[in-house]
N, C-alpha and C. Protein backbone atom coordinates (compact mmCIF):
# COMPACT_ATOMS: atom_id res chain seq x y z
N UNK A 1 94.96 71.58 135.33
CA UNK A 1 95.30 72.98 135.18
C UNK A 1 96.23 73.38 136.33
N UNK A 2 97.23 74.60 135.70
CA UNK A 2 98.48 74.67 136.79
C UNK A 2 97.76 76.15 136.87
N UNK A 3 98.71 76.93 137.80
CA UNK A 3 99.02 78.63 138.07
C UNK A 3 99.57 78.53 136.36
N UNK A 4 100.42 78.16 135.76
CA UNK A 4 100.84 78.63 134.56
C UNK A 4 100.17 78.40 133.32
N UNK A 5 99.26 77.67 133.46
CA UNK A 5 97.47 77.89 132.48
C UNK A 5 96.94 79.13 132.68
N UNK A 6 97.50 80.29 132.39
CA UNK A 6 96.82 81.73 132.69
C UNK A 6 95.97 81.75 131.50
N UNK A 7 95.76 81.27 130.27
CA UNK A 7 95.06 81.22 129.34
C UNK A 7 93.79 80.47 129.65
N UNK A 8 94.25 79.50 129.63
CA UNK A 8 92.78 78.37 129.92
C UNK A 8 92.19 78.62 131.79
N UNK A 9 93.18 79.37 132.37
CA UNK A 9 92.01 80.01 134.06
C UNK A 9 91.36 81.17 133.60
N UNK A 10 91.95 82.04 132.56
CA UNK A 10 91.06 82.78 132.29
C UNK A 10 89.62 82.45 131.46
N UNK A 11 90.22 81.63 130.95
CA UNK A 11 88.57 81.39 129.62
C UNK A 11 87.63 80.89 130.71
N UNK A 12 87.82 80.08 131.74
CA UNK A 12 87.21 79.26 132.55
C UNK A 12 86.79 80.30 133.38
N UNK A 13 87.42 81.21 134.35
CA UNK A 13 86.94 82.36 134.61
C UNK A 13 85.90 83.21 133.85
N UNK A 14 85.98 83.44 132.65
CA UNK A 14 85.29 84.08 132.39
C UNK A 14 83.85 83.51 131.96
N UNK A 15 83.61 82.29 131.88
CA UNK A 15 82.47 81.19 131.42
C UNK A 15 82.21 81.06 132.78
N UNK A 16 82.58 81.24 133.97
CA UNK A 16 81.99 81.16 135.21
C UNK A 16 81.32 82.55 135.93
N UNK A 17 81.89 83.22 135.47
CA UNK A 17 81.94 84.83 135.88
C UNK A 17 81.39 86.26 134.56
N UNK A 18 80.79 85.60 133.41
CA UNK A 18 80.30 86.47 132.19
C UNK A 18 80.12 87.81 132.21
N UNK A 19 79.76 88.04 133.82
CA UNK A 19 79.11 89.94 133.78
C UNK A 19 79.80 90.66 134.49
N UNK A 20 81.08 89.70 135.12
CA UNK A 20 82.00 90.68 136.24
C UNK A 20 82.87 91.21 135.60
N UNK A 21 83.26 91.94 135.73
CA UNK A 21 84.39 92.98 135.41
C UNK A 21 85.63 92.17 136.04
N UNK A 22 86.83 91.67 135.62
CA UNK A 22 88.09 91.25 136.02
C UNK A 22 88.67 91.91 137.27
N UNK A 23 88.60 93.24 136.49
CA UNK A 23 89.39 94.12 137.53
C UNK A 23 88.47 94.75 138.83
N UNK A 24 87.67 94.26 139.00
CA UNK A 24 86.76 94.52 140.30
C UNK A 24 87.08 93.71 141.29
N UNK A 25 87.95 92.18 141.12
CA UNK A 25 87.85 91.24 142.22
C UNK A 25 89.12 91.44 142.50
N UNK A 26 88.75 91.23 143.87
CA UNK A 26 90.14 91.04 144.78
C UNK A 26 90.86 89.94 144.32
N UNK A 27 92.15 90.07 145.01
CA UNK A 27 93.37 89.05 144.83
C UNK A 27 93.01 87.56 145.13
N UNK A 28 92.37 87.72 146.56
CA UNK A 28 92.37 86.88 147.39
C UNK A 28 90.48 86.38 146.77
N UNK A 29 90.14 86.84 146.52
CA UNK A 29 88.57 86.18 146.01
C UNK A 29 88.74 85.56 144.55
N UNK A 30 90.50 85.97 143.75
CA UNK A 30 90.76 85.29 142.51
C UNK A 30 91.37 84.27 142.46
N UNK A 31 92.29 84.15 143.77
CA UNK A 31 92.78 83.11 144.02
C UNK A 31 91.50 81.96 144.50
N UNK A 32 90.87 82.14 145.31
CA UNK A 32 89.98 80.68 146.02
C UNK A 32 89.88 80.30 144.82
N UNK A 33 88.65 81.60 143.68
CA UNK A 33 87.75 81.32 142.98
C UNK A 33 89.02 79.87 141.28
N UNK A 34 90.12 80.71 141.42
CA UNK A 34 91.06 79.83 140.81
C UNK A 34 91.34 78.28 141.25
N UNK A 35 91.16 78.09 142.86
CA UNK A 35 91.88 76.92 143.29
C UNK A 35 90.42 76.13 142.95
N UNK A 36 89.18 76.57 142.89
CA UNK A 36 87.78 76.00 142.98
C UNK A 36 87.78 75.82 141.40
N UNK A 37 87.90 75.93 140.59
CA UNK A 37 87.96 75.34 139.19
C UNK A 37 88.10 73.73 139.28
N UNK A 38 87.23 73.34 138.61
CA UNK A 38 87.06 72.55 138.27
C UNK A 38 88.22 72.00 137.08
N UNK A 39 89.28 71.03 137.78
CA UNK A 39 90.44 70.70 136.61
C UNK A 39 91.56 71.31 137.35
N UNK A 40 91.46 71.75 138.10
CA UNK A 40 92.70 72.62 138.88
C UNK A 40 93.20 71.80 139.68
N UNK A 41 94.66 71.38 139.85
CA UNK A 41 95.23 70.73 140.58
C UNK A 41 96.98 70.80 140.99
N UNK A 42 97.15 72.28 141.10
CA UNK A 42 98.34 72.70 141.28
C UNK A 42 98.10 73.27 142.62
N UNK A 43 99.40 73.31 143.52
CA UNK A 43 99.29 73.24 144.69
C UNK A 43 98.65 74.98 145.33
N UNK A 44 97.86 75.21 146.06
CA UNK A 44 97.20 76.45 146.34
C UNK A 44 98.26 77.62 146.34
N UNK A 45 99.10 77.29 147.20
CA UNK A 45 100.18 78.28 148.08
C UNK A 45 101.43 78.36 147.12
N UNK A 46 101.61 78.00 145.82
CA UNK A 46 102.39 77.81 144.77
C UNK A 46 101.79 79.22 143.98
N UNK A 47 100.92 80.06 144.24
CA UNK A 47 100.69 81.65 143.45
C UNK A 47 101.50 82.75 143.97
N UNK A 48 101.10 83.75 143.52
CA UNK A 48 102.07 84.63 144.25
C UNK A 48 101.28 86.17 143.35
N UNK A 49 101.13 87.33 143.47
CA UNK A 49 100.58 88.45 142.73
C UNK A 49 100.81 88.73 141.68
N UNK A 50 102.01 88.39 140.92
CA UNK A 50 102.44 87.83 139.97
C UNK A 50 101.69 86.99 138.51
N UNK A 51 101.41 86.11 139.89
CA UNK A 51 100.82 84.83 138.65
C UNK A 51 98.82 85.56 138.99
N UNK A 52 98.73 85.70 139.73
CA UNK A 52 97.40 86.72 139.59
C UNK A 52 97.35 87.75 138.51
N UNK A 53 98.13 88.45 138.75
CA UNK A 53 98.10 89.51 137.81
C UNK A 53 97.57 89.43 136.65
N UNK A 54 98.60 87.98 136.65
CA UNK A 54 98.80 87.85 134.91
C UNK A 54 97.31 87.15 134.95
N UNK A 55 96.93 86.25 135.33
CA UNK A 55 94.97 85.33 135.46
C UNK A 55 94.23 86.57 134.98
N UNK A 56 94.53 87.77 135.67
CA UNK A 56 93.36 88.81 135.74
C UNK A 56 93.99 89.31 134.37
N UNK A 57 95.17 89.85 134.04
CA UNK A 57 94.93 90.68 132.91
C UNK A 57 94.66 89.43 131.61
N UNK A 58 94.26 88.06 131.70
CA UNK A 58 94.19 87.18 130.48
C UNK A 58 92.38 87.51 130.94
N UNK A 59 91.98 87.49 132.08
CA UNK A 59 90.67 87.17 132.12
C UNK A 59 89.83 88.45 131.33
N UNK A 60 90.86 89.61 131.83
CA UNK A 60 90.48 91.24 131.25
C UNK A 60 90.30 91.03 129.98
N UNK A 61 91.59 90.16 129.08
CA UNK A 61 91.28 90.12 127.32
C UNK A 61 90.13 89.40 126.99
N UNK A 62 89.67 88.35 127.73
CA UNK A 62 88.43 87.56 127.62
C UNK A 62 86.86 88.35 127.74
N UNK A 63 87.36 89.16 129.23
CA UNK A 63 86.11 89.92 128.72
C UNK A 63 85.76 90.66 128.08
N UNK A 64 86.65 91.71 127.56
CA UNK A 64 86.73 92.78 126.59
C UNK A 64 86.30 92.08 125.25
N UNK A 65 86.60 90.82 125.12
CA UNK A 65 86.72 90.24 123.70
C UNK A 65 85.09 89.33 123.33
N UNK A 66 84.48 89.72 124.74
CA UNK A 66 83.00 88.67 124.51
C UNK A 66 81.81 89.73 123.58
């Protein structure tokens, strides 16, 4: 899994995380919690708020959609 798997960090996010609200976590607690996935192997310092954004608003459709 890259930063540009915003689909599949979100599903995985959200199967790790079921009762959190997306938009409650910080940047920086979405990023670790992203680099700590299991399957993740794109370089840490290769994100940017950007490619967050976009993790959180795919993770937002995931939860809305459970």
């Amino acid at each position: 899994m890259t930063w540009r798997d915003t689909e599949d960090i979100a599903i995985a996010l959200a199967e790790r995380h079921p009762d959190l609200d997306p938009l409650s976590v910080r940047f920086t607690d979405l990023h670790r919690w992203v680099t700590e996935l299991p399957g993740f192997s794109d370089d840490p310092g290769a994100s940017n708020e950007k490619t967050l954004e976009a993790i959180q608003m795919a993770w937002l459709d995931e939860y809305r959609n459970r």
